[in-house]
C-alpha atoms as a PDB file:
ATOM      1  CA  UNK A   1       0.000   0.000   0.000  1.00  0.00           C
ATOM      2  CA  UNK A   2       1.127   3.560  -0.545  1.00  0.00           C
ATOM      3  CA  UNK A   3      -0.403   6.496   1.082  1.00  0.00           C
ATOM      4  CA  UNK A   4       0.290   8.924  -1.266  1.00  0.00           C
ATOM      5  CA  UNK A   5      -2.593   7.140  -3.978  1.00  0.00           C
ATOM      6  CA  UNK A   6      -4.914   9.345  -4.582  1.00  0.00           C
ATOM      7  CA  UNK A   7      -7.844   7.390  -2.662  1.00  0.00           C
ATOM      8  CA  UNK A   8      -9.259   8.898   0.386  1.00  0.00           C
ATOM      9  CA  UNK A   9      -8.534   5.752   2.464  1.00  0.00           C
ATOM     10  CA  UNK A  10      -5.021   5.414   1.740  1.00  0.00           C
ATOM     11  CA  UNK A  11      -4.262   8.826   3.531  1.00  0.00           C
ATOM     12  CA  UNK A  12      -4.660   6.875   6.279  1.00  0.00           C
ATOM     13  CA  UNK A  13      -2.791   3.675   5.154  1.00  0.00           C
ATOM     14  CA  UNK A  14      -0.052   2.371   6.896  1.00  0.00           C
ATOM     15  CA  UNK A  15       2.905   0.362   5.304  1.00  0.00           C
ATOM     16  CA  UNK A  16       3.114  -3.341   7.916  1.00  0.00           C
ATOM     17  CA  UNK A  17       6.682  -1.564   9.345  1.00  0.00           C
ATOM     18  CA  UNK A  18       4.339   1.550   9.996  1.00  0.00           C
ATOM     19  CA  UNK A  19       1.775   0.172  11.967  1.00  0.00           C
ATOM     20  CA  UNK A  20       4.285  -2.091  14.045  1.00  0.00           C
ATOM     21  CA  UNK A  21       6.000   1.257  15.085  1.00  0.00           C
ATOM     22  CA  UNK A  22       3.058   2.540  15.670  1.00  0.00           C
ATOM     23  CA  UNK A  23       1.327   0.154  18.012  1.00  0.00           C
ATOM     24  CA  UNK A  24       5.462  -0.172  19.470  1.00  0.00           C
ATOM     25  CA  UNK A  25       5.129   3.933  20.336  1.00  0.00           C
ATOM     26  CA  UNK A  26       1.518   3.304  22.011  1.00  0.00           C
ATOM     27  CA  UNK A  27       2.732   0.631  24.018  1.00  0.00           C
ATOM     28  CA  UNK A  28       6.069   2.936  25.346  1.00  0.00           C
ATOM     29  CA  UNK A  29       3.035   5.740  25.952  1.00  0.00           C
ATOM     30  CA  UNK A  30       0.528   3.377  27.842  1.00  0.00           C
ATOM     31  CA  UNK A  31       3.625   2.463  30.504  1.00  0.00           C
ATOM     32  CA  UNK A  32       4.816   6.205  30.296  1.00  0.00           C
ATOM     33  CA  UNK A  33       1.253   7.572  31.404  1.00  0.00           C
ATOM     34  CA  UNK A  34       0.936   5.067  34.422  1.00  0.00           C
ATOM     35  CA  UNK A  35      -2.235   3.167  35.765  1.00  0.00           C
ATOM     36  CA  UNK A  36      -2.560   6.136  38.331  1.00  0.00           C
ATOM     37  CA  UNK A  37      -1.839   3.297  41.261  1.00  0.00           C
ATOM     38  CA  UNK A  38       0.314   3.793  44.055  1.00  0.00           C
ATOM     39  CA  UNK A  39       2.353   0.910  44.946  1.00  0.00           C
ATOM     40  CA  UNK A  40       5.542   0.883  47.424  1.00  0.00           C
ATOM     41  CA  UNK A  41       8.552   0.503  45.626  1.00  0.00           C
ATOM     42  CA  UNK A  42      10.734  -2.542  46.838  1.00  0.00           C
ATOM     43  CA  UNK A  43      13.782   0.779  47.500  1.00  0.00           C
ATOM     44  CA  UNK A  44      11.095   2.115  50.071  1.00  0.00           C
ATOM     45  CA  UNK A  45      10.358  -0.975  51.993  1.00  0.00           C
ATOM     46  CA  UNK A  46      12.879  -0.473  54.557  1.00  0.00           C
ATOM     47  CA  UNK A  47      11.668   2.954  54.890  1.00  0.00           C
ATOM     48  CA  UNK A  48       8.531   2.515  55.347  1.00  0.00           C
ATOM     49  CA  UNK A  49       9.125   0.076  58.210  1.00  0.00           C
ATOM     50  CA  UNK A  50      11.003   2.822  59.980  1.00  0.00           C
ATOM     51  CA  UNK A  51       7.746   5.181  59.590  1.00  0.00           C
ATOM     52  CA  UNK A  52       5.118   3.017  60.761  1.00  0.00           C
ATOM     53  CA  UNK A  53       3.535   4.228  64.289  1.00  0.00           C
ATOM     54  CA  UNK A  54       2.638   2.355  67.103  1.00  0.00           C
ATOM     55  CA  UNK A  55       0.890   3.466  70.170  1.00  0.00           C
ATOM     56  CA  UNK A  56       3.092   3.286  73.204  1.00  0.00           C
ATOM     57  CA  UNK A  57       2.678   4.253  77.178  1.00  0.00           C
ATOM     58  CA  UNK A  58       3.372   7.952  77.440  1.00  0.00           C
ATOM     59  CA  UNK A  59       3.867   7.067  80.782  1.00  0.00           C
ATOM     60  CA  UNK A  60       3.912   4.285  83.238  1.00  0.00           C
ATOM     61  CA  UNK A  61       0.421   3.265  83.058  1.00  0.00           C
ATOM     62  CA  UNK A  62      -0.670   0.340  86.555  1.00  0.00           C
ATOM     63  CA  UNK A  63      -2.740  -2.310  86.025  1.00  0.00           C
ATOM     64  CA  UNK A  64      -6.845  -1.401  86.072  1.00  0.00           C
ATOM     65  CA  UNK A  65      -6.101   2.248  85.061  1.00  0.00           C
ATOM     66  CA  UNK A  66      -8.231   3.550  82.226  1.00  0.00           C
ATOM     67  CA  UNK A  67      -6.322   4.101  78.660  1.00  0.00           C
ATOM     68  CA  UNK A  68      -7.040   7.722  77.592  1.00  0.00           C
ATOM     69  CA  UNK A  69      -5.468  10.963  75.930  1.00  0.00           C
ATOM     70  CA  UNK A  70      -3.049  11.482  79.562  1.00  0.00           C
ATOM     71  CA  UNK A  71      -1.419   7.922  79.356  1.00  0.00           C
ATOM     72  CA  UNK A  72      -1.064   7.152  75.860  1.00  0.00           C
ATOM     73  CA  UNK A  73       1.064   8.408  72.624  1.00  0.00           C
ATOM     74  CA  UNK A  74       2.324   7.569  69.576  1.00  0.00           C
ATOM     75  CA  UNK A  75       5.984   6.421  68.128  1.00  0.00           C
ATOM     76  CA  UNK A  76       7.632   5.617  65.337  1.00  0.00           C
ATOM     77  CA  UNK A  77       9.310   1.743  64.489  1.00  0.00           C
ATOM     78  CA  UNK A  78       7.672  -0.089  66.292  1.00  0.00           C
ATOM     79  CA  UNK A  79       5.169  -3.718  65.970  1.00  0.00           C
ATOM     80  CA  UNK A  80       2.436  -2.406  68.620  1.00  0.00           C
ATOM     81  CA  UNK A  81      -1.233  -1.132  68.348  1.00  0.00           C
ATOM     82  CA  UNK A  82      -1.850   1.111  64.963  1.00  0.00           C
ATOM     83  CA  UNK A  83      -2.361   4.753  66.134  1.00  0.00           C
ATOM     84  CA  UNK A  84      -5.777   4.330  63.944  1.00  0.00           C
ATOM     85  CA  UNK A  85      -7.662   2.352  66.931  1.00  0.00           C
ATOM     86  CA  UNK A  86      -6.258   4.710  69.426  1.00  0.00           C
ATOM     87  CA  UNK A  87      -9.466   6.352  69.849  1.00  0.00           C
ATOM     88  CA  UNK A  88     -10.735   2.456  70.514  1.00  0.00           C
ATOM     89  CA  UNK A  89      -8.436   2.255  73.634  1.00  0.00           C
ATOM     90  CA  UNK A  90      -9.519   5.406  75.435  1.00  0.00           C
ATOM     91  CA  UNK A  91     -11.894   4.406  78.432  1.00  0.00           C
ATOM     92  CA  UNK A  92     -10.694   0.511  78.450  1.00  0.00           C
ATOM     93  CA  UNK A  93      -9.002  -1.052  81.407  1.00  0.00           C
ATOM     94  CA  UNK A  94      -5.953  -2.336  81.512  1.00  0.00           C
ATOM     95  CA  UNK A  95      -5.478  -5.937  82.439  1.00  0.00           C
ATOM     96  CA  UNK A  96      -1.906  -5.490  82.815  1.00  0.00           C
ATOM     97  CA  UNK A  97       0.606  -2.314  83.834  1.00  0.00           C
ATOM     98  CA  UNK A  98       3.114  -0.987  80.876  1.00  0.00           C
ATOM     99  CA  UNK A  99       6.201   1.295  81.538  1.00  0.00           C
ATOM    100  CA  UNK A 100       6.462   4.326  80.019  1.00  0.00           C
ATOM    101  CA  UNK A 101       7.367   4.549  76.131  1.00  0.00           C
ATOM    102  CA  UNK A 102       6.709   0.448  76.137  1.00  0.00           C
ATOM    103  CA  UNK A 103       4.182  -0.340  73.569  1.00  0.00           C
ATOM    104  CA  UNK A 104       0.194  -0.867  73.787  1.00  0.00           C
ATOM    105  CA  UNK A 105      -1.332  -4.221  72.622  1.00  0.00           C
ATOM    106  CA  UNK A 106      -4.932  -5.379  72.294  1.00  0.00           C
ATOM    107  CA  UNK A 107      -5.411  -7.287  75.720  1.00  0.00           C
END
């Protein structure tokens, strides 16, 4: 095929090496533009470890005392309680005591 033929169709011809570079450059554009989706890269794993919160004793905290804003905090590196279900804590009872900074786990 030629696209210079004076056809209206073959305007929009392609030779076969055409169309295989072209469906080549919308291949390199579909991974260029990105799905949009967040994922962690496997260089960000260790810092993301690092980051993660846990909710710790802001201070020594005996055995039956209520959890609540005064006795409990947040820290970073750590495998306790996620910070999200602090607000879950806050009134409960503790069936055991904790020193301060030591982290908070579902009793």
């Amino acid at each position: 095929m030629q696209g210079s033929l004076p056809v209206p169709d073959h305007k929009a011809s392609f030779e076969p090496e055409q169309l295989c570079q072209m469906v080549r450059d919308i291949r390199r554009t579909e991974v260029a533009l990105w799905d949009g989706q967040k994922r962690t890269q496997p260089s960000e794993w260790n810092t993301r470890t690092a980051a993660i919160q846990q909710i710790i004793a802001s201070r020594d905290i005996v055995c039956g005392e209520l959890f609540s804003a005064d006795n409990l905090g947040t820290a970073r590196a750590g495998s306790g309680e996620s910070p999200f279900h602090i607000w879950d804590l806050y009134g409960e009872k503790t069936l055991r005591g904790y020193e301060k900074e030591s982290p908070i786990s579902r009793e």
